[in-house]
C-alpha atoms as a PDB file:
ATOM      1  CA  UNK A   1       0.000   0.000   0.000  1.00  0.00           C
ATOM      2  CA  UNK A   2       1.402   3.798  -0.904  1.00  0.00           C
ATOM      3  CA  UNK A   3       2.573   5.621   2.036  1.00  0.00           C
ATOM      4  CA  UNK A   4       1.297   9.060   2.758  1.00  0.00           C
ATOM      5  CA  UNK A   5       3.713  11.636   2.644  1.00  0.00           C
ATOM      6  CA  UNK A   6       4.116  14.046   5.607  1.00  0.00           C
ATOM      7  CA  UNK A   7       4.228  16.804   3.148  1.00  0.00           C
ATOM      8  CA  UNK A   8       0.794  16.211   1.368  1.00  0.00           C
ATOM      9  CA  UNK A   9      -0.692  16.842   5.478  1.00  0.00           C
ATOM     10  CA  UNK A  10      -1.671  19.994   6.795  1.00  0.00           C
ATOM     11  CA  UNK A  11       0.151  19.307  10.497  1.00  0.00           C
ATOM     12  CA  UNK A  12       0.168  22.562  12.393  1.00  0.00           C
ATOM     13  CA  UNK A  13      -2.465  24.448  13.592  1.00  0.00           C
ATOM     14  CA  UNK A  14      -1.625  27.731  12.435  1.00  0.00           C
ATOM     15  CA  UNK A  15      -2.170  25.219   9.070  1.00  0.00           C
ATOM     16  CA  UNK A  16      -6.001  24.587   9.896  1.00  0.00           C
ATOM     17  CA  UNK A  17      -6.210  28.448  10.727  1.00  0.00           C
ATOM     18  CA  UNK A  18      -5.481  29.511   7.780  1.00  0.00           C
ATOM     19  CA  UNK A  19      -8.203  27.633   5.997  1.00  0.00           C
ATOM     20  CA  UNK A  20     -10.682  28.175   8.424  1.00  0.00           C
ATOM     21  CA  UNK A  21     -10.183  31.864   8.128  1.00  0.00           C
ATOM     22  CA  UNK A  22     -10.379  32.062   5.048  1.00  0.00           C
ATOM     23  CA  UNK A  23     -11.802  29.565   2.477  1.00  0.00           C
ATOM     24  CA  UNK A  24     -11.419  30.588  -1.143  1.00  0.00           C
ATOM     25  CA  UNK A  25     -13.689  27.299  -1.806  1.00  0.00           C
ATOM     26  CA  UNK A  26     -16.309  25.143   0.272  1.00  0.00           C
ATOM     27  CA  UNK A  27     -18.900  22.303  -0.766  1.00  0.00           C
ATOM     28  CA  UNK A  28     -20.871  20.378   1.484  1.00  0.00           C
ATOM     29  CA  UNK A  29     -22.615  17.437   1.288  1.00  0.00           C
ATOM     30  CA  UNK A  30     -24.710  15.125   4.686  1.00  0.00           C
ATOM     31  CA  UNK A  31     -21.450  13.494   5.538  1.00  0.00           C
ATOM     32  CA  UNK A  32     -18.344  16.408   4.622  1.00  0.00           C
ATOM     33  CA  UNK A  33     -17.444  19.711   4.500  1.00  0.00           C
ATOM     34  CA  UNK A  34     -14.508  20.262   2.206  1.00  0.00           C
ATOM     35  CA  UNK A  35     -12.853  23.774   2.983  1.00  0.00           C
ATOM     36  CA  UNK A  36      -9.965  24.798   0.576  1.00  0.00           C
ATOM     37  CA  UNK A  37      -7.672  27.887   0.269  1.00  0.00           C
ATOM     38  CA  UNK A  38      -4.796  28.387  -2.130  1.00  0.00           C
ATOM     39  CA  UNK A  39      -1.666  26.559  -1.104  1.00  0.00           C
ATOM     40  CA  UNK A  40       1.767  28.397   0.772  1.00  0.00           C
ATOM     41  CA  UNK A  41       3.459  25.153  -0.439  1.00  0.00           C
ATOM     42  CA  UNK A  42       4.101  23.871  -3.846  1.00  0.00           C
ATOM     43  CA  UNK A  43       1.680  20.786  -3.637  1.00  0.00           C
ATOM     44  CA  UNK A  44      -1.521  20.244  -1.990  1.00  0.00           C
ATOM     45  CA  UNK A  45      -2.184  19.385   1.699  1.00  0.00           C
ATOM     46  CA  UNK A  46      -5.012  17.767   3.005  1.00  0.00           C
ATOM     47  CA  UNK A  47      -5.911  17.919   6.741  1.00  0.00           C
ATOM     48  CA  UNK A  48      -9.060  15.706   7.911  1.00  0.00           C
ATOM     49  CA  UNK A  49     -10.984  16.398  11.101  1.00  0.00           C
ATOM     50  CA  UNK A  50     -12.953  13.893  12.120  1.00  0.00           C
ATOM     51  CA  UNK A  51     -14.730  14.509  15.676  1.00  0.00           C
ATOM     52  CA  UNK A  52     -14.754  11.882  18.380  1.00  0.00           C
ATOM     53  CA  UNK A  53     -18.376  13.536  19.144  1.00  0.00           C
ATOM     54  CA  UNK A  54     -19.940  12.370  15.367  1.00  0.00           C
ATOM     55  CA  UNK A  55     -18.327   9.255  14.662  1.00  0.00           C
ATOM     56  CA  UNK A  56     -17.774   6.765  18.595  1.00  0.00           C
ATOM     57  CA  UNK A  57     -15.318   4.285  17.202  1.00  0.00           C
ATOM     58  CA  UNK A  58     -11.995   4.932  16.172  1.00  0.00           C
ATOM     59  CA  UNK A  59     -12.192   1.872  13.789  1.00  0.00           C
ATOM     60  CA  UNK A  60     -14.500   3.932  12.048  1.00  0.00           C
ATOM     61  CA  UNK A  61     -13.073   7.470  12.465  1.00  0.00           C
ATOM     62  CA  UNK A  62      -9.831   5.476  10.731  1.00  0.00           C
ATOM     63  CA  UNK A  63     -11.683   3.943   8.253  1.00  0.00           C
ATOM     64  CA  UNK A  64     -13.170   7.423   7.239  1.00  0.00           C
ATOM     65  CA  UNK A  65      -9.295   8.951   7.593  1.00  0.00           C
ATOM     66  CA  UNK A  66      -8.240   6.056   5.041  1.00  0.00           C
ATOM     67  CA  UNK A  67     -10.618   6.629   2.331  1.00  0.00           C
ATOM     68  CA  UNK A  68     -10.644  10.634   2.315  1.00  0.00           C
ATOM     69  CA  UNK A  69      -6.785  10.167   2.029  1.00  0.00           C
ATOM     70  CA  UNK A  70      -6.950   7.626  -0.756  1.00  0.00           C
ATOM     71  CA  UNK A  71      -9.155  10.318  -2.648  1.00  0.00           C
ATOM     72  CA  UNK A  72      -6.816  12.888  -2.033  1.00  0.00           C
ATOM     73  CA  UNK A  73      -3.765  10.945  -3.759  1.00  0.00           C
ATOM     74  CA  UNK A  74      -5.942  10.188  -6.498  1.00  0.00           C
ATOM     75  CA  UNK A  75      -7.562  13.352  -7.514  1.00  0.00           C
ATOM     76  CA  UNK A  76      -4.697  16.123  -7.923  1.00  0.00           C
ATOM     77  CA  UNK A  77      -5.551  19.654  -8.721  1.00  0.00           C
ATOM     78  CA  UNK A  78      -3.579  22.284 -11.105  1.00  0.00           C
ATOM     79  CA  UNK A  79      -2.877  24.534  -8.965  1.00  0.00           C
ATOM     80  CA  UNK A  80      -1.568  23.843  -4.756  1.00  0.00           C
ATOM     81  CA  UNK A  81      -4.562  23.532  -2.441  1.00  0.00           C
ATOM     82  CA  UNK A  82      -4.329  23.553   1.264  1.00  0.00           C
ATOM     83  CA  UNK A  83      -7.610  21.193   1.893  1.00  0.00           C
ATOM     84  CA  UNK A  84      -9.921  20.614   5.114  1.00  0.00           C
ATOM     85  CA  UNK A  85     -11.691  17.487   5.405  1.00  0.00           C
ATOM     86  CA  UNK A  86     -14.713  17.801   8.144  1.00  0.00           C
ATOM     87  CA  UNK A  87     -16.394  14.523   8.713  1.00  0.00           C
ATOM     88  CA  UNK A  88     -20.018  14.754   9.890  1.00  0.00           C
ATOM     89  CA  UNK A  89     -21.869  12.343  11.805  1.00  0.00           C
ATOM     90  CA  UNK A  90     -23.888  10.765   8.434  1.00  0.00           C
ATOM     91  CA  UNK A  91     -20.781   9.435   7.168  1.00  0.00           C
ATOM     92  CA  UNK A  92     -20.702   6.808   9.949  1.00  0.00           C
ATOM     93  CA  UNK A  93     -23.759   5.415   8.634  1.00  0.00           C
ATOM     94  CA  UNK A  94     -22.380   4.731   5.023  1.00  0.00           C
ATOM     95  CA  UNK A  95     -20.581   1.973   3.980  1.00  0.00           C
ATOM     96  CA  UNK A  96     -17.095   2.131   1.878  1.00  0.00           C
ATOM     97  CA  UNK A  97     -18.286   2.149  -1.606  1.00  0.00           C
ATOM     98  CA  UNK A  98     -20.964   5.049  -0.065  1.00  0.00           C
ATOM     99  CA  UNK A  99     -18.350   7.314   1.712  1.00  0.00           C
ATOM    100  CA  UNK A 100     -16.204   6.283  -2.014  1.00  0.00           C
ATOM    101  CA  UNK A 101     -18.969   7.947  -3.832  1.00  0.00           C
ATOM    102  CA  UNK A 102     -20.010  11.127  -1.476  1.00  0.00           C
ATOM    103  CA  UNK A 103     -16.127  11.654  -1.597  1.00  0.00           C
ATOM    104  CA  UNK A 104     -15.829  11.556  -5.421  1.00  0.00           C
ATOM    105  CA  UNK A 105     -18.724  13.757  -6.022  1.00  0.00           C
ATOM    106  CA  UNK A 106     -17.399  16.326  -3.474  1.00  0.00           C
ATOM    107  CA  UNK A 107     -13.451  16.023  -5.382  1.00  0.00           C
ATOM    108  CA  UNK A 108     -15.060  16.579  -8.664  1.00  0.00           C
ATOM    109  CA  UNK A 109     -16.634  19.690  -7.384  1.00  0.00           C
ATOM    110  CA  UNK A 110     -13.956  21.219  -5.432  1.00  0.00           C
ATOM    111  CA  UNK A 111     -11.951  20.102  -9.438  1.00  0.00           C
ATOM    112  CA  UNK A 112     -14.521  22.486 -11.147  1.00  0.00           C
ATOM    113  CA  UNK A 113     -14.258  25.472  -8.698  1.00  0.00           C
ATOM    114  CA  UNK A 114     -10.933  25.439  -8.074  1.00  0.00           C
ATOM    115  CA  UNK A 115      -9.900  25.113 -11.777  1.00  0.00           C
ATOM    116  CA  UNK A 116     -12.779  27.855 -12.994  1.00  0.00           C
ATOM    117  CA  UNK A 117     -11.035  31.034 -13.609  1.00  0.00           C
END
């Protein structure tokens, strides 16, 4: 299985901040919230948030973590990205191929923003 690099994560706080501050994109569906902002790096980060209050088990909070980064090394954008991943409480009740799709749809999307000029 591919590793993860340390330098496609969004690790420090002041990281998340920035973001959260100020999103230059966001779509939503019942189970994510994808925030993104234009990158300080020259790739894309991702940084997943995934709250012990919406999803109990961390079997399942993992399981969530897994698949968001798998879509994340898949689906590469033009341009650096720093991302936010928030995990809602519906995605504990879908199954792989179900968080697979949601996630998909929600790349695809965050694709056709970002890349609109």
């Amino acid at each position: 299985m591919p590793t993860f690099s340390h330098l496609s994560r969004l690790s420090q706080p002041d990281q998340y901040q920035r973001v959260f501050d100020s999103p230059a994109y966001k779509i939503s569906s019942k189970a994510f919230l994808m925030l993104a902002s234009p990158g300080t790096s020259s790739h894309s980060r991702v940084g997943i948030i995934v709250a012990k209050k919406h999803i109990r088990r961390a079997v399942r909070r993992n399981r969530i973590k897994r698949l968001v980064r798998e879509q994340f090394r898949l689906n590469r954008f033009d341009q650096p990205l720093d991302l936010v991943v928030l995990v809602r409480a519906a995605a504990d009740q879908l199954d792989n191929p179900g968080v697979w799709h949601e996630l998909d749809r929600l790349w695809l999307g965050l694709k056709d923003k970002a890349d609109s000029p």
